[in-house]
PDB file of N, CA and C in Angstrom:
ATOM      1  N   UNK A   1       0.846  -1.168   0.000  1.00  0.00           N
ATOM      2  CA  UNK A   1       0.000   0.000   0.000  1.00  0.00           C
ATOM      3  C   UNK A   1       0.895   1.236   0.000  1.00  0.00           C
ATOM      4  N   UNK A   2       0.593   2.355  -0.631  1.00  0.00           N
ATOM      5  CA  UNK A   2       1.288   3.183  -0.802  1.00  0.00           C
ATOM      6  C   UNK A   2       0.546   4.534  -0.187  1.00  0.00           C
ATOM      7  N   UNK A   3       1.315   5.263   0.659  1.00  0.00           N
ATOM      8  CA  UNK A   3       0.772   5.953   1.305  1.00  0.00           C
ATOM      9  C   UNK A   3       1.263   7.440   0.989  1.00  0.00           C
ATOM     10  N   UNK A   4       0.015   8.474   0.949  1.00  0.00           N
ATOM     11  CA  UNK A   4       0.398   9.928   0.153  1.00  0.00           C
ATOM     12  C   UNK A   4       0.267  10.632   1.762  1.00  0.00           C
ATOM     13  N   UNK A   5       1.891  11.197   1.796  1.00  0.00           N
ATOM     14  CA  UNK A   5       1.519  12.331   2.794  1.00  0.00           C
ATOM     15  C   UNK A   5       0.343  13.686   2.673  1.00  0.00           C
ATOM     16  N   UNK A   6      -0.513  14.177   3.189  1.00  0.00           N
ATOM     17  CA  UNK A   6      -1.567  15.044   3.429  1.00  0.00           C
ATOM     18  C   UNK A   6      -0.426  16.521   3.857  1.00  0.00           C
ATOM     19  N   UNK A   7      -0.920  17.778   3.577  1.00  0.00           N
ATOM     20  CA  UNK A   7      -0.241  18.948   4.085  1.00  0.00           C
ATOM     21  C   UNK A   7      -1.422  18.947   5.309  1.00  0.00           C
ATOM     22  N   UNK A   8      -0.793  19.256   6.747  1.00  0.00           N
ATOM     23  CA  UNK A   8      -1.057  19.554   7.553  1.00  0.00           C
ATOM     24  C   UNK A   8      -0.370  20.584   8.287  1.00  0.00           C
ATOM     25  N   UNK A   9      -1.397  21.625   9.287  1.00  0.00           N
ATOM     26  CA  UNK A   9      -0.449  22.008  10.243  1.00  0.00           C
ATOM     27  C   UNK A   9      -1.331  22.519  11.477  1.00  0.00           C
ATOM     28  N   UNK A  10      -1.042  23.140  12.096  1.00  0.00           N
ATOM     29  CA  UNK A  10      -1.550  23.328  13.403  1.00  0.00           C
ATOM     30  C   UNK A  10      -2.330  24.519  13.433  1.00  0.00           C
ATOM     31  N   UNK A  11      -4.096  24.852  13.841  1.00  0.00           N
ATOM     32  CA  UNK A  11      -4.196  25.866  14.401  1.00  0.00           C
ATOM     33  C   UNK A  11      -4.584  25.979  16.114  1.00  0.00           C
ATOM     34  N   UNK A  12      -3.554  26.139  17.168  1.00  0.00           N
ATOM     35  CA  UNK A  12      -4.076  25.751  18.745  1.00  0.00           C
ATOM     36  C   UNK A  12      -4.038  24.743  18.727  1.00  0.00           C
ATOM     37  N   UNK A  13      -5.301  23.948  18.829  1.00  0.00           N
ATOM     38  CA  UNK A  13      -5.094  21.882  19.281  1.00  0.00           C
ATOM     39  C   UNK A  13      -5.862  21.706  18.263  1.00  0.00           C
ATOM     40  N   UNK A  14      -6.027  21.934  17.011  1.00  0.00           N
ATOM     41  CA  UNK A  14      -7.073  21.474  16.048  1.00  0.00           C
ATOM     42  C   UNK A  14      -5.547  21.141  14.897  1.00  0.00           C
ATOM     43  N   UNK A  15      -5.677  20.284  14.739  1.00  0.00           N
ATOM     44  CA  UNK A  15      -5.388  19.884  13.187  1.00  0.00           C
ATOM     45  C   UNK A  15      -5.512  20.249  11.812  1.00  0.00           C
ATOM     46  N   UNK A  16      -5.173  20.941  10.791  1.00  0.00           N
ATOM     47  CA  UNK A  16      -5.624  21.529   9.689  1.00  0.00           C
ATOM     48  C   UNK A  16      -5.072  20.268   8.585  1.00  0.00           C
ATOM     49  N   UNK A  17      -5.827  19.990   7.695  1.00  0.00           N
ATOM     50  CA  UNK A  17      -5.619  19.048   7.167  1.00  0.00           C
ATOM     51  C   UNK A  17      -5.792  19.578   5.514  1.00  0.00           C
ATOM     52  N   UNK A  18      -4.889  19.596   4.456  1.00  0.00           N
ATOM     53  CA  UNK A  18      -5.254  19.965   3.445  1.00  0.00           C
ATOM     54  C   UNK A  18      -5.772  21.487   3.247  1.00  0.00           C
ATOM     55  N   UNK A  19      -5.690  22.214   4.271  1.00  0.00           N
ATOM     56  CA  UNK A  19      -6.270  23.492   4.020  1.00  0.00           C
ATOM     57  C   UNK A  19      -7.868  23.653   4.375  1.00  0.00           C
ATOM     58  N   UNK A  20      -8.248  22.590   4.513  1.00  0.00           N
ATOM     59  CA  UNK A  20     -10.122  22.630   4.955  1.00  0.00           C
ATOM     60  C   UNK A  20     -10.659  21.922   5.687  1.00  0.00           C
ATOM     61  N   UNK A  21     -10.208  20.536   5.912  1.00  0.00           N
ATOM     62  CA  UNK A  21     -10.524  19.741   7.236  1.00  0.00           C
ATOM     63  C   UNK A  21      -9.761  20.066   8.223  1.00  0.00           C
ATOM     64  N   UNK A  22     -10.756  20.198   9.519  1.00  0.00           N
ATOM     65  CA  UNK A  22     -10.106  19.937  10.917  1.00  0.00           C
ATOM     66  C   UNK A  22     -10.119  18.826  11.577  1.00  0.00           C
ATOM     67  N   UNK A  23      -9.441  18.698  12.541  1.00  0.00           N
ATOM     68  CA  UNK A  23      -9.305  17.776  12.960  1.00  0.00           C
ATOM     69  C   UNK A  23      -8.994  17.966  14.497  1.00  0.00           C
ATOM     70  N   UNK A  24     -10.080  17.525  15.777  1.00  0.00           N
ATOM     71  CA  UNK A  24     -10.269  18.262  16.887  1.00  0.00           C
ATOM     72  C   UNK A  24      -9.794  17.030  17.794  1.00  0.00           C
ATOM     73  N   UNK A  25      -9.243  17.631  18.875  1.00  0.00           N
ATOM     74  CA  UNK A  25      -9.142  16.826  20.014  1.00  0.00           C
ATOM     75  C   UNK A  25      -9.802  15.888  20.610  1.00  0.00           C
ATOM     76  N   UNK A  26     -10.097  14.320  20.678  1.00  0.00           N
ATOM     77  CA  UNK A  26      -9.035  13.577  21.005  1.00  0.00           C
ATOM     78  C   UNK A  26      -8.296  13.032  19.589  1.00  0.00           C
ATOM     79  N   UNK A  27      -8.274  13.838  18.378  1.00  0.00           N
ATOM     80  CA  UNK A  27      -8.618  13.442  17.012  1.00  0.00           C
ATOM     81  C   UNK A  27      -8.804  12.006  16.768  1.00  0.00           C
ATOM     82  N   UNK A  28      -9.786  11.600  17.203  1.00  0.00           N
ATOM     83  CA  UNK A  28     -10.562  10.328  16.366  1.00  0.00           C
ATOM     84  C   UNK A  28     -11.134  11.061  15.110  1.00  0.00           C
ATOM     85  N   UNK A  29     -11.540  10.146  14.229  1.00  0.00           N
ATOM     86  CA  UNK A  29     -12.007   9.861  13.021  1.00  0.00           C
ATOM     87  C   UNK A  29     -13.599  10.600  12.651  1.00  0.00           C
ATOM     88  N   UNK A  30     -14.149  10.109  14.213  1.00  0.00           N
ATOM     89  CA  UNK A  30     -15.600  10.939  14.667  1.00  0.00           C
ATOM     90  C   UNK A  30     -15.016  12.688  14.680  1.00  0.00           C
ATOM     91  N   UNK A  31     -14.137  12.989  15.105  1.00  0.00           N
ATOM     92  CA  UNK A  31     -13.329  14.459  15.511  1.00  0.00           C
ATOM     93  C   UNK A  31     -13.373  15.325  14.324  1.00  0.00           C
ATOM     94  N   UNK A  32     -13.389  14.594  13.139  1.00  0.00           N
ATOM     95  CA  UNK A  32     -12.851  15.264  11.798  1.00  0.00           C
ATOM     96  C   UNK A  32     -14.450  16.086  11.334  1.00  0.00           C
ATOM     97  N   UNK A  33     -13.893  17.319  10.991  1.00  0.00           N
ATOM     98  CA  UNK A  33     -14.752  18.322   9.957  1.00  0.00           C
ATOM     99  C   UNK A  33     -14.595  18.761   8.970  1.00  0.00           C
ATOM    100  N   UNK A  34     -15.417  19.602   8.390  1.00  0.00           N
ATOM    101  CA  UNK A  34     -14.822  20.356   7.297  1.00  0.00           C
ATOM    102  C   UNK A  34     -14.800  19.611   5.828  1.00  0.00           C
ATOM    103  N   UNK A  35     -14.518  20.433   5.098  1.00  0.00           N
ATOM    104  CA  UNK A  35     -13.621  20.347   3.827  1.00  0.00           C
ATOM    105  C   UNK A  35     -15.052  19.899   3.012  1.00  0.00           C
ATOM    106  N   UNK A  36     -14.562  18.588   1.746  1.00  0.00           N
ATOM    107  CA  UNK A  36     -15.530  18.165   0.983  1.00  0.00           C
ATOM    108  C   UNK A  36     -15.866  16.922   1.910  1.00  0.00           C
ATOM    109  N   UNK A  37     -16.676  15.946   1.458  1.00  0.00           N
ATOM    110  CA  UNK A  37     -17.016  14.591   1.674  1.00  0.00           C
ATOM    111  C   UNK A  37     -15.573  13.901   1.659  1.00  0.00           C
ATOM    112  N   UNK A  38     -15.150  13.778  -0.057  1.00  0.00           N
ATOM    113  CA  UNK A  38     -14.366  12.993  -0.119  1.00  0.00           C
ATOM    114  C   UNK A  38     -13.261  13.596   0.486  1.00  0.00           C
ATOM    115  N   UNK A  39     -12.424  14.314   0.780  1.00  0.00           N
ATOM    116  CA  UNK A  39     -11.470  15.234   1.826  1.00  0.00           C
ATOM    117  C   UNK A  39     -11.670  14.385   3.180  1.00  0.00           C
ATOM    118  N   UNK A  40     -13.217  14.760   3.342  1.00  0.00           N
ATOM    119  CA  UNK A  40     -13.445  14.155   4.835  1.00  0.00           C
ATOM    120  C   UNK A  40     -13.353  13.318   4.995  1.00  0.00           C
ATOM    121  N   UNK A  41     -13.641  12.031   4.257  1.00  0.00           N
ATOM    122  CA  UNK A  41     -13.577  10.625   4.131  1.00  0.00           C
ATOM    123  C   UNK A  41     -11.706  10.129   4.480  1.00  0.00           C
ATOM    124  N   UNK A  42     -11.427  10.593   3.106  1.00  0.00           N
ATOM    125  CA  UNK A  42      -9.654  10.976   3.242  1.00  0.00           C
ATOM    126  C   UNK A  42      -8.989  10.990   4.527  1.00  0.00           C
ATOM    127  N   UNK A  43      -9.322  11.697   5.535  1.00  0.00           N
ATOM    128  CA  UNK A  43      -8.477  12.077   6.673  1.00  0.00           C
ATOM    129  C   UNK A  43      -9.098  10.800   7.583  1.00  0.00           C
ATOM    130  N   UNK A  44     -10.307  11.041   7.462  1.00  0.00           N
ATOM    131  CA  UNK A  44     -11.149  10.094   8.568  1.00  0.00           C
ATOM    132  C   UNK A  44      -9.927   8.712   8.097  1.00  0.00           C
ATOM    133  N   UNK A  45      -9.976   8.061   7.246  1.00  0.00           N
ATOM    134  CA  UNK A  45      -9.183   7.134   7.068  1.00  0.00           C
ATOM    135  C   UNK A  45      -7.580   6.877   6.908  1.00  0.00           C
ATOM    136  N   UNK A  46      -7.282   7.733   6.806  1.00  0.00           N
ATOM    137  CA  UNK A  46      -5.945   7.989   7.366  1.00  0.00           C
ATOM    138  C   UNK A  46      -5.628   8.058   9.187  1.00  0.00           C
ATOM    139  N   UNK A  47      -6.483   8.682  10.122  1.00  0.00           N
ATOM    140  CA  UNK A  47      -6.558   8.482  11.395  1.00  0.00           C
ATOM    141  C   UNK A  47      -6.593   7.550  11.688  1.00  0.00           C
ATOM    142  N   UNK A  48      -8.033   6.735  11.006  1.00  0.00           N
ATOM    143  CA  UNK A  48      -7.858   5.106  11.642  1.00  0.00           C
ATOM    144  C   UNK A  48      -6.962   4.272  11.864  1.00  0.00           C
ATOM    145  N   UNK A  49      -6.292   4.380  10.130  1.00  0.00           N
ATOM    146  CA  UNK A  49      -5.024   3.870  10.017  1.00  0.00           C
ATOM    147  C   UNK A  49      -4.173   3.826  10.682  1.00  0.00           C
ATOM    148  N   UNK A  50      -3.604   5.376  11.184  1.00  0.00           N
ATOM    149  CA  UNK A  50      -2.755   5.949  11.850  1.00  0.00           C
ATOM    150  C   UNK A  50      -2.738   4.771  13.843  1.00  0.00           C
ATOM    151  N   UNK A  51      -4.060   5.238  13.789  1.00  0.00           N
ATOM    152  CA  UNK A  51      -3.807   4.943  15.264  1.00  0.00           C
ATOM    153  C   UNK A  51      -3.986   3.728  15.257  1.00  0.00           C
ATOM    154  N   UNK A  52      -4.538   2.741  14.206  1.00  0.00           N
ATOM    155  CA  UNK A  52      -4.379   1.223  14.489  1.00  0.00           C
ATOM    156  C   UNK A  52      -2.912   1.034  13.989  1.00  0.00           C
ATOM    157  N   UNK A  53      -2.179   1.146  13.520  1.00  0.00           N
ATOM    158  CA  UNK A  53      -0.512   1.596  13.503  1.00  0.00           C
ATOM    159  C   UNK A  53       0.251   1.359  14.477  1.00  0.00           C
ATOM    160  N   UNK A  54      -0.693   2.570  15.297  1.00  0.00           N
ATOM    161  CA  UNK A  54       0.282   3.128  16.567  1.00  0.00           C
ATOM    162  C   UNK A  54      -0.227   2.072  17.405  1.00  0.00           C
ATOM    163  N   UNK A  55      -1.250   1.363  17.912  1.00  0.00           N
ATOM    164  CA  UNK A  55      -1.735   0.485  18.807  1.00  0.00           C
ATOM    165  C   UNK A  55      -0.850  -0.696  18.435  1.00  0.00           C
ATOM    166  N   UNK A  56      -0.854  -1.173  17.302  1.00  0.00           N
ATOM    167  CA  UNK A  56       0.294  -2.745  17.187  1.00  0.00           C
ATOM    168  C   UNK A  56       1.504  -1.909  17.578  1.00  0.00           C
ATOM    169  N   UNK A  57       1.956  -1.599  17.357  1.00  0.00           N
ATOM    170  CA  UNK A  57       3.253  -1.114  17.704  1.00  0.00           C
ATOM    171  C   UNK A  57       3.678  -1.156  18.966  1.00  0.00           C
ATOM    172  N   UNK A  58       2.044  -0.375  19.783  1.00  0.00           N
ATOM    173  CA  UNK A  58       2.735  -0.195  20.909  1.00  0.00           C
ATOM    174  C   UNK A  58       2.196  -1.328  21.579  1.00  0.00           C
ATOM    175  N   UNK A  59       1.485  -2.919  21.088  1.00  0.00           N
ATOM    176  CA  UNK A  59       1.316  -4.263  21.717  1.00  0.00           C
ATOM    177  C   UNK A  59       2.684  -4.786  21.682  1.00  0.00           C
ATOM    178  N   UNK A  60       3.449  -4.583  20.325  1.00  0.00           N
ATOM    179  CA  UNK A  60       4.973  -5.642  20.173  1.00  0.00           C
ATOM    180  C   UNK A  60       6.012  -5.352  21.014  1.00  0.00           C
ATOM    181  N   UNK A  61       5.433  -4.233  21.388  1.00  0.00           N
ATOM    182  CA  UNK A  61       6.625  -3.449  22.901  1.00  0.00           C
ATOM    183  C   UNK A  61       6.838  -4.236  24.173  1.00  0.00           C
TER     184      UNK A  61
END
């Protein structure tokens, strides 16, 4: 699977994602706003990803 980095950056504790989605504290997937559908869809699934990632990772520890 090939994975496309997203431009992100910070406004306060929100996440800016692409210029139009946010992305709010505790950023789950539910957390995400903004932008188009498919944008929104986009990030939402990249989070999931992200933190089921970070969860094996941090089981093999």
């Amino acid at each position: 699977m090939r994975m496309t980095r997203l431009p992100v950056r910070w406004d306060k504790t929100a996440i800016v994602v692409m210029n139009e989605v946010r992305v709010g504290s505790p950023y789950l997937p539910e957390c995400v706003n903004g932008g188009t559908p498919a944008a929104n869809d986009r990030v939402k699934k990249v989070l999931d990803f992200e933190r089921k990632r970070l969860q094996t990772r941090g089981a093999s520890r």
